[in-house]
PDB file of N, CA and C in Angstrom:
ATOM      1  N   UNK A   1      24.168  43.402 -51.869  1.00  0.00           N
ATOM      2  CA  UNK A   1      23.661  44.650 -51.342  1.00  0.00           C
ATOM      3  C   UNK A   1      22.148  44.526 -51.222  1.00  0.00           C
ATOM      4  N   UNK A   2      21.490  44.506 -49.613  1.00  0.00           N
ATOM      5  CA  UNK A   2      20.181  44.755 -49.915  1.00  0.00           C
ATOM      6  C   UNK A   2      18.933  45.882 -50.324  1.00  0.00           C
ATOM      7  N   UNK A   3      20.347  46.790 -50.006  1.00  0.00           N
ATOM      8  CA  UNK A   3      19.594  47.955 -50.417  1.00  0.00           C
ATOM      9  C   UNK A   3      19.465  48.461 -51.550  1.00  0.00           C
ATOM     10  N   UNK A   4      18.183  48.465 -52.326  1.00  0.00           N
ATOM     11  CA  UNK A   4      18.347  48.342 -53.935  1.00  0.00           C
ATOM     12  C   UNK A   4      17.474  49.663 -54.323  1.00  0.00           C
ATOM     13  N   UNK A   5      17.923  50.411 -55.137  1.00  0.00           N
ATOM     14  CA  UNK A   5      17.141  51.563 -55.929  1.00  0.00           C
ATOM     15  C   UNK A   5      16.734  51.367 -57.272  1.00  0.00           C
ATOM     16  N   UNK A   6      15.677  52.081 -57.222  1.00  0.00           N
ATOM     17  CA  UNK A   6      14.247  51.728 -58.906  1.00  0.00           C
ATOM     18  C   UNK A   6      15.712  52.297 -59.562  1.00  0.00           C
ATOM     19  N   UNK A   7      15.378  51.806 -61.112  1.00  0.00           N
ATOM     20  CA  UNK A   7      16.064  52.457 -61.979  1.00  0.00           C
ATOM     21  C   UNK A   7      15.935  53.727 -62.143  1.00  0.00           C
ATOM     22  N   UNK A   8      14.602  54.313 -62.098  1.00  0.00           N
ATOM     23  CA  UNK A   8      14.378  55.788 -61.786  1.00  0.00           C
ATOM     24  C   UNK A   8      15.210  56.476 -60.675  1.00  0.00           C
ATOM     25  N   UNK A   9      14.936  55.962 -59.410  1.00  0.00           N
ATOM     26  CA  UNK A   9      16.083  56.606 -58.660  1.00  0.00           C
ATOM     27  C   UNK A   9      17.022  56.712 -58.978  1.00  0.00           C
ATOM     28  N   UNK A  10      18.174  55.796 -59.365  1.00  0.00           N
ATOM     29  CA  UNK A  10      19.292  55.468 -59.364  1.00  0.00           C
ATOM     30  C   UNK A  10      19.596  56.447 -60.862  1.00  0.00           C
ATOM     31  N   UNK A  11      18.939  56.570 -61.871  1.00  0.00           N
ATOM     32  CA  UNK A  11      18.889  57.375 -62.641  1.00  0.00           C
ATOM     33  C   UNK A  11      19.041  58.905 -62.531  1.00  0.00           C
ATOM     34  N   UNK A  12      18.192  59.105 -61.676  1.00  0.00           N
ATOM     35  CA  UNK A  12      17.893  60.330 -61.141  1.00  0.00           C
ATOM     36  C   UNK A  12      19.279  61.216 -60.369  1.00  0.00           C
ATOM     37  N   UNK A  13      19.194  59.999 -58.938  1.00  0.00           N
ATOM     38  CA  UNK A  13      20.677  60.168 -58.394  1.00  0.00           C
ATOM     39  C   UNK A  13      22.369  60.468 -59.994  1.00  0.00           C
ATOM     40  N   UNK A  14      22.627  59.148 -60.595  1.00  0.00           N
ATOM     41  CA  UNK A  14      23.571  59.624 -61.835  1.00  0.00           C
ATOM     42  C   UNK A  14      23.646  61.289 -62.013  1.00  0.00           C
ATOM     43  N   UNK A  15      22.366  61.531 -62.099  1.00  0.00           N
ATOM     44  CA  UNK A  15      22.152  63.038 -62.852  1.00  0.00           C
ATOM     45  C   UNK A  15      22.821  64.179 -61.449  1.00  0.00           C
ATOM     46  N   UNK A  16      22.661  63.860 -60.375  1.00  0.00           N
ATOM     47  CA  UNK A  16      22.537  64.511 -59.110  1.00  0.00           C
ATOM     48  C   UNK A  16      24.249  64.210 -59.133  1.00  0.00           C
ATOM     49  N   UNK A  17      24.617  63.616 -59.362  1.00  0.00           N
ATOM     50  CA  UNK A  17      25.921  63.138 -58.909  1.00  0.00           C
ATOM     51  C   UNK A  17      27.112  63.840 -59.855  1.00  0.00           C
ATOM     52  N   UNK A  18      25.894  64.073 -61.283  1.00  0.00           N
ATOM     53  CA  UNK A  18      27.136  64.593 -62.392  1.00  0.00           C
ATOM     54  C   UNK A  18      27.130  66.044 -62.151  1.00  0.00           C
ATOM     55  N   UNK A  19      25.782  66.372 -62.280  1.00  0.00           N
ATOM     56  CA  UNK A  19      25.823  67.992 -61.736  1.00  0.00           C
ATOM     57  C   UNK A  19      26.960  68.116 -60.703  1.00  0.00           C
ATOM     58  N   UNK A  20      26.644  67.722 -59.459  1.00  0.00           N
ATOM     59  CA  UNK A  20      27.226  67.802 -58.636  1.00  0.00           C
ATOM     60  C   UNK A  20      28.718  67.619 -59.203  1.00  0.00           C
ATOM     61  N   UNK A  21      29.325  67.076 -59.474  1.00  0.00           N
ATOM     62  CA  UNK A  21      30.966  67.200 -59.805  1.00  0.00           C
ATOM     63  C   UNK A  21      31.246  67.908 -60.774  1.00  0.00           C
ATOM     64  N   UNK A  22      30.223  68.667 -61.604  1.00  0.00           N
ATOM     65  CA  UNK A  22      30.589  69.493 -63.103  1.00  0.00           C
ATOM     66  C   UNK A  22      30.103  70.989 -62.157  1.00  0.00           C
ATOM     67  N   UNK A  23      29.510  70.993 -61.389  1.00  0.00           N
ATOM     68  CA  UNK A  23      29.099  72.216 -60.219  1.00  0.00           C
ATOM     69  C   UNK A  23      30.381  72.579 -59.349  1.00  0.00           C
ATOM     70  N   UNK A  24      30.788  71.466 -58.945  1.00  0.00           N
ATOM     71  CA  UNK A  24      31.471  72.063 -57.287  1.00  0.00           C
ATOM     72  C   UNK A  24      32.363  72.054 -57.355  1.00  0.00           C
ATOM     73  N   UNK A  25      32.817  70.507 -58.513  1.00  0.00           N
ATOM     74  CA  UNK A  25      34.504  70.142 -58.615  1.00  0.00           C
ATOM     75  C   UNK A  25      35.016  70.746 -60.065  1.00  0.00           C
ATOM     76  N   UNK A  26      34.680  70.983 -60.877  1.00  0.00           N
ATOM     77  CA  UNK A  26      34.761  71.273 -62.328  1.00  0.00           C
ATOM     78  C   UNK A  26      35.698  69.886 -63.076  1.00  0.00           C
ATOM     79  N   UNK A  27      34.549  69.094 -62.801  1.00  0.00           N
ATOM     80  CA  UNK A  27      35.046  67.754 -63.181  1.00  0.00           C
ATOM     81  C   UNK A  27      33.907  67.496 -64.111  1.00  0.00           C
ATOM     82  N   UNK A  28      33.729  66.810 -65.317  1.00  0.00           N
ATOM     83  CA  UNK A  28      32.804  65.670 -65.915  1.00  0.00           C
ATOM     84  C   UNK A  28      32.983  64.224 -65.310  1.00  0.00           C
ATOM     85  N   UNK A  29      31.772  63.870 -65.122  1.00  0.00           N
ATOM     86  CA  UNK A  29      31.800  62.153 -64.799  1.00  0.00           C
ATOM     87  C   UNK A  29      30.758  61.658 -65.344  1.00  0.00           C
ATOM     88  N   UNK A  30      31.286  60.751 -66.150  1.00  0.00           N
ATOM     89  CA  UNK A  30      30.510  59.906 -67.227  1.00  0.00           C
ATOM     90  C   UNK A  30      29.531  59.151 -65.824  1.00  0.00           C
ATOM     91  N   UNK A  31      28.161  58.986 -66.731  1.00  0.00           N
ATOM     92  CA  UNK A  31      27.270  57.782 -66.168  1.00  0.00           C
ATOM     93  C   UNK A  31      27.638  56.405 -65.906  1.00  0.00           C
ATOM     94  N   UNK A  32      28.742  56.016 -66.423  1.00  0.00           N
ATOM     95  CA  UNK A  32      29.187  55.271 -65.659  1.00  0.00           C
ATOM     96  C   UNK A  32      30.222  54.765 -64.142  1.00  0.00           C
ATOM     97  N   UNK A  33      30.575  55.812 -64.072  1.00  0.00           N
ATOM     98  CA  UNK A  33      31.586  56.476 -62.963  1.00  0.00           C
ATOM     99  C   UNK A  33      30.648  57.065 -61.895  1.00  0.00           C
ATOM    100  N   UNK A  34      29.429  58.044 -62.380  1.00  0.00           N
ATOM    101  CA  UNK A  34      28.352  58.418 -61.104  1.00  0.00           C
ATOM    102  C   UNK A  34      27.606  57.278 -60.861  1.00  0.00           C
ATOM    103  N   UNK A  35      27.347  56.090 -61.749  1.00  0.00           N
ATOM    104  CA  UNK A  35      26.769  54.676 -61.159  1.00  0.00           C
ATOM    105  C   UNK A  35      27.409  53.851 -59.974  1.00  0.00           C
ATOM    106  N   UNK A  36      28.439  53.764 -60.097  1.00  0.00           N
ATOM    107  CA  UNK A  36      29.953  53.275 -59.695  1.00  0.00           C
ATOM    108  C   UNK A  36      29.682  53.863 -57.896  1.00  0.00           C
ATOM    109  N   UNK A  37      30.290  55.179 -58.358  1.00  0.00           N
ATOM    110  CA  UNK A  37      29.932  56.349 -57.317  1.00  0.00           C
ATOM    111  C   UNK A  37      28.612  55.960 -55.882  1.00  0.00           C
ATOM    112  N   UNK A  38      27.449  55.682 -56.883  1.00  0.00           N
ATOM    113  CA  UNK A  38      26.179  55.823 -56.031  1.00  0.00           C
ATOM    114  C   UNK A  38      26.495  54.272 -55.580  1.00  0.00           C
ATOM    115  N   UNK A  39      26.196  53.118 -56.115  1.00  0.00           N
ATOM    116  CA  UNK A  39      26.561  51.864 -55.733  1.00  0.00           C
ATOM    117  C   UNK A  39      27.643  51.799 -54.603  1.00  0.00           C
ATOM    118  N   UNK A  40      28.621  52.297 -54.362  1.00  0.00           N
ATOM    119  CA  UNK A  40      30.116  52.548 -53.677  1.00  0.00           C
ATOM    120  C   UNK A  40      29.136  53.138 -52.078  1.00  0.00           C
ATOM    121  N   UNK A  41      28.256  54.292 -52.197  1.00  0.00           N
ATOM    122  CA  UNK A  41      27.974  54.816 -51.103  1.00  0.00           C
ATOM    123  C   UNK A  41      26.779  54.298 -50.316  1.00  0.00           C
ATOM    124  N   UNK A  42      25.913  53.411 -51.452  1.00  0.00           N
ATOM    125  CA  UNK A  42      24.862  52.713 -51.248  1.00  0.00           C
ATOM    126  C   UNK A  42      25.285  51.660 -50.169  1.00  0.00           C
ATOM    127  N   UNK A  43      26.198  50.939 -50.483  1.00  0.00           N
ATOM    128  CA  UNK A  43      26.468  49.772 -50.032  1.00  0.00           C
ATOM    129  C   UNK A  43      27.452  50.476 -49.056  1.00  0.00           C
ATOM    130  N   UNK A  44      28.101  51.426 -48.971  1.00  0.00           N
ATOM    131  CA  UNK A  44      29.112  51.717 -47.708  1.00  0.00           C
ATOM    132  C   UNK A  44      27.659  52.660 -46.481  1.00  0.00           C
ATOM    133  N   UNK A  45      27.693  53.091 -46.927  1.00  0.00           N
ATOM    134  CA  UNK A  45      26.634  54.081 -46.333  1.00  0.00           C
ATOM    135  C   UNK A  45      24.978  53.494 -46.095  1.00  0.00           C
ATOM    136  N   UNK A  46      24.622  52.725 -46.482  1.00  0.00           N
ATOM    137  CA  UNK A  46      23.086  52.520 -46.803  1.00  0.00           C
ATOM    138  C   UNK A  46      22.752  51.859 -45.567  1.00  0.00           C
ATOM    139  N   UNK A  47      23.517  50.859 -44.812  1.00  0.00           N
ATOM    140  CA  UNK A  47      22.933  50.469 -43.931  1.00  0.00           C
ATOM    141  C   UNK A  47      22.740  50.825 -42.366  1.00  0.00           C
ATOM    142  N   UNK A  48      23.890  51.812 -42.518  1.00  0.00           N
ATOM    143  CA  UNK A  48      24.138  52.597 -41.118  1.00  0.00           C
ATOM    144  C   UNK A  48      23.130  53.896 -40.932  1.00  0.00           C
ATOM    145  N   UNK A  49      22.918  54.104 -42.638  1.00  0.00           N
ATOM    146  CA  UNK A  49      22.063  55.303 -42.789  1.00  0.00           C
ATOM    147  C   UNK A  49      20.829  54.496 -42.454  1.00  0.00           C
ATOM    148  N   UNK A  50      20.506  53.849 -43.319  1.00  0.00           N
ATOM    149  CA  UNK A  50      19.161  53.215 -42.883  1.00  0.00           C
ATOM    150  C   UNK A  50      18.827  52.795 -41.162  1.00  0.00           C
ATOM    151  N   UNK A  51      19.631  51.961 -41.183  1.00  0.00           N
ATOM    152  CA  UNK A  51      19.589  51.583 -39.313  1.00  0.00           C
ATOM    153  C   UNK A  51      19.597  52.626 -38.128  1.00  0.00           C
ATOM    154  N   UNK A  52      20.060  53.820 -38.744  1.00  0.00           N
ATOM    155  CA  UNK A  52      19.948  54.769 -37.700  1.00  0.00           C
ATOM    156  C   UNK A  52      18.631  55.426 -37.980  1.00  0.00           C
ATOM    157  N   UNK A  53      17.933  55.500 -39.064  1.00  0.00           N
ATOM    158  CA  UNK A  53      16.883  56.020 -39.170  1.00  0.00           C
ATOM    159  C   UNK A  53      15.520  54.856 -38.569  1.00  0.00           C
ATOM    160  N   UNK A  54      15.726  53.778 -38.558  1.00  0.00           N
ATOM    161  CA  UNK A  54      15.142  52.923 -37.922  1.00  0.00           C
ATOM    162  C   UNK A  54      15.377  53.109 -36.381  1.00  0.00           C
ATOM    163  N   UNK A  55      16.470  53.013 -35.594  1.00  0.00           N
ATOM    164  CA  UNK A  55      16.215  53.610 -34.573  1.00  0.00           C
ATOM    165  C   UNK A  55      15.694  54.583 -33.709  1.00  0.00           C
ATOM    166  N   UNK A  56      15.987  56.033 -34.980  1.00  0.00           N
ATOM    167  CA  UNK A  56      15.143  57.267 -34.464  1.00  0.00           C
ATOM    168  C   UNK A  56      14.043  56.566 -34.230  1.00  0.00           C
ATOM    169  N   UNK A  57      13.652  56.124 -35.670  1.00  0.00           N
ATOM    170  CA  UNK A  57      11.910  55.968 -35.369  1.00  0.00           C
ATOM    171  C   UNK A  57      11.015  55.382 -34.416  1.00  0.00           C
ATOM    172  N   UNK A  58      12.179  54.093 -34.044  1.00  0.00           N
ATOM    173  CA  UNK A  58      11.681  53.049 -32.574  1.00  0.00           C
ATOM    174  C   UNK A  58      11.883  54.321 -31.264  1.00  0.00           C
ATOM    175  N   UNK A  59      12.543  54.943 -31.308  1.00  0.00           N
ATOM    176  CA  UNK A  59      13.055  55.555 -30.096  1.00  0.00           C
ATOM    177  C   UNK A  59      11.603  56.723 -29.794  1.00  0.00           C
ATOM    178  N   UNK A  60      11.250  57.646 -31.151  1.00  0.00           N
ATOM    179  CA  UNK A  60      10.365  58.477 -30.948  1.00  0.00           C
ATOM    180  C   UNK A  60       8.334  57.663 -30.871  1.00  0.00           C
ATOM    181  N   UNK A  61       8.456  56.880 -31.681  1.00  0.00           N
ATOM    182  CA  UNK A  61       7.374  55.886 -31.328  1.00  0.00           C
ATOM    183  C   UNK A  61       7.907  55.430 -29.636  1.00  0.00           C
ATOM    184  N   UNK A  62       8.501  54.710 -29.159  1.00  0.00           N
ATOM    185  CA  UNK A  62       8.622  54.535 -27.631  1.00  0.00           C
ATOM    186  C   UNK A  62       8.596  54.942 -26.752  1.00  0.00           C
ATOM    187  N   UNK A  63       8.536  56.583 -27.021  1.00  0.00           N
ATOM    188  CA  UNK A  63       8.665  57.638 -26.227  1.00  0.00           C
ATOM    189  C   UNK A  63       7.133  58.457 -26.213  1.00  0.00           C
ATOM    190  N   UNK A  64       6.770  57.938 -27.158  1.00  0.00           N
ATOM    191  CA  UNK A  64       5.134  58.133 -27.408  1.00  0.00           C
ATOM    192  C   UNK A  64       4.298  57.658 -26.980  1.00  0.00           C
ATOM    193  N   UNK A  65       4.774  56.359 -26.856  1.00  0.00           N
ATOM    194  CA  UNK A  65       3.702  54.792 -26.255  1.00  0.00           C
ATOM    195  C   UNK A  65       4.036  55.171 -24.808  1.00  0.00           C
ATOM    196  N   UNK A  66       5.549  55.224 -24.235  1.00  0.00           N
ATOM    197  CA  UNK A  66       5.035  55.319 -22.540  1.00  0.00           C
ATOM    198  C   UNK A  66       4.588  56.567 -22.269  1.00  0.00           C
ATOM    199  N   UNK A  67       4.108  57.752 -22.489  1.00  0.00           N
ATOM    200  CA  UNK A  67       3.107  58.241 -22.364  1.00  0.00           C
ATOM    201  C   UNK A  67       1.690  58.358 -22.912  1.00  0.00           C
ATOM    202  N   UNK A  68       1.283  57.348 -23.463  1.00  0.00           N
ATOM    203  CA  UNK A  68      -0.157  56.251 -24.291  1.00  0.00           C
ATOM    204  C   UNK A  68      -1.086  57.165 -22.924  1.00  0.00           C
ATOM    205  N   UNK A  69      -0.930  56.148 -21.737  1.00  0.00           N
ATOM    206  CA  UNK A  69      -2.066  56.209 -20.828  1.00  0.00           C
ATOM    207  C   UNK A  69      -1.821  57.523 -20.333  1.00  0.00           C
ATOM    208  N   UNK A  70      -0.655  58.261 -20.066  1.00  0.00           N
ATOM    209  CA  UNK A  70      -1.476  59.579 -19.704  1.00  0.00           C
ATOM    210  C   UNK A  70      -1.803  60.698 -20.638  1.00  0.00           C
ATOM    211  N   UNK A  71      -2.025  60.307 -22.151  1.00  0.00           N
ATOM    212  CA  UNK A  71      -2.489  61.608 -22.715  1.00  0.00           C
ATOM    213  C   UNK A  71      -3.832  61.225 -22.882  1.00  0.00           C
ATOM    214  N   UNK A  72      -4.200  59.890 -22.690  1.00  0.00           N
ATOM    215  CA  UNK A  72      -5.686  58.978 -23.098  1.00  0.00           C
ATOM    216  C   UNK A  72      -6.951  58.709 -21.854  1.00  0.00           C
ATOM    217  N   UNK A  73      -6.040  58.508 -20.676  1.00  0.00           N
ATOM    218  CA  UNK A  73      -6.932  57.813 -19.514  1.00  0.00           C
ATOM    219  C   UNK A  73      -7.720  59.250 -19.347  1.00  0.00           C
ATOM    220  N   UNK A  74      -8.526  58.879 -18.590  1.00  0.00           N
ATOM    221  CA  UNK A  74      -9.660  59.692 -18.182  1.00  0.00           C
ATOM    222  C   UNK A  74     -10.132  58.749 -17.194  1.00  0.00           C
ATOM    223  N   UNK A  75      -9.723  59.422 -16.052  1.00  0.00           N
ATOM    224  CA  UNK A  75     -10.165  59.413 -14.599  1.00  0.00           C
ATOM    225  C   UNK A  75     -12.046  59.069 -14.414  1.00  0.00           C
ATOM    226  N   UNK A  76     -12.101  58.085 -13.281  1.00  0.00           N
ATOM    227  CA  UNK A  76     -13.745  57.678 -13.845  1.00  0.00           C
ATOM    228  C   UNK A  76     -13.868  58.357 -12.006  1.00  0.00           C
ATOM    229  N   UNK A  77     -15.021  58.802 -11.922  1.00  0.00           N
ATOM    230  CA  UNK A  77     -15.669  59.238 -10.758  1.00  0.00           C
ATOM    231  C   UNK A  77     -15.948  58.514 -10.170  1.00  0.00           C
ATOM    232  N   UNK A  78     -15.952  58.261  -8.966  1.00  0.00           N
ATOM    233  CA  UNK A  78     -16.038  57.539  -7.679  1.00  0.00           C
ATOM    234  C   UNK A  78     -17.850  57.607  -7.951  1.00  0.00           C
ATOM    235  N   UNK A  79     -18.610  56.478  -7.623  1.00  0.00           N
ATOM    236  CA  UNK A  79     -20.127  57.112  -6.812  1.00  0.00           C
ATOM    237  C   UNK A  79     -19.868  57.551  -5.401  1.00  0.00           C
TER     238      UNK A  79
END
C-alpha cells in the first residue's frame, strides 16, 4: 500500500471509526478491528480517491493556464 498515514492520523481516524459505530450502529469496535477497518478502505479506496483528486486539480490548473494570456496581456499601442 502506498498510501501510508502518520500514526497520529491513523490514530485519530481508530477513534473516528469507533465513535462512529458506537454512534450510528450501536456496535463497540475494538482498536483493532477500526485499524483493520481504516487499512481495508485505505488501500480499497485511497487510490481512486487520491487520483481523482489529482485530476480535479490538473483539470482546474489547465483551465487556468489557457486563459494565462488573456487575464495578463496588455495590448501595447501602435506609434
Amino acid at each position: 500500500m502506498r498510501i501510508q498515514l502518520s500514526d497520529d492520523r491513523k490514530a485519530q481516524l481508530v477513534r473516528a471509526v469507533q465513535s462512529y459505530f458506537r454512534d450510528n450502529l450501536d456496535q463497540d469496535l475494538g482498536e483493532l478491528g477500526a485499524g483493520l477497518l481504516i487499512d481495508f478502505f485505505v488501500r480499497e479506496l485511497g487510490a481512486p480517491v487520491y487520483n481523482q483528486a489529482i485530476r480535479d486539480a490538473h483539470d482546474f490548473l489547465e483551465e487556468k493556464l489557457v486563459d494565462l494570456a488573456g487575464e495578463f496581456y496588455e495590448p501595447e499601442l501602435q506609434p
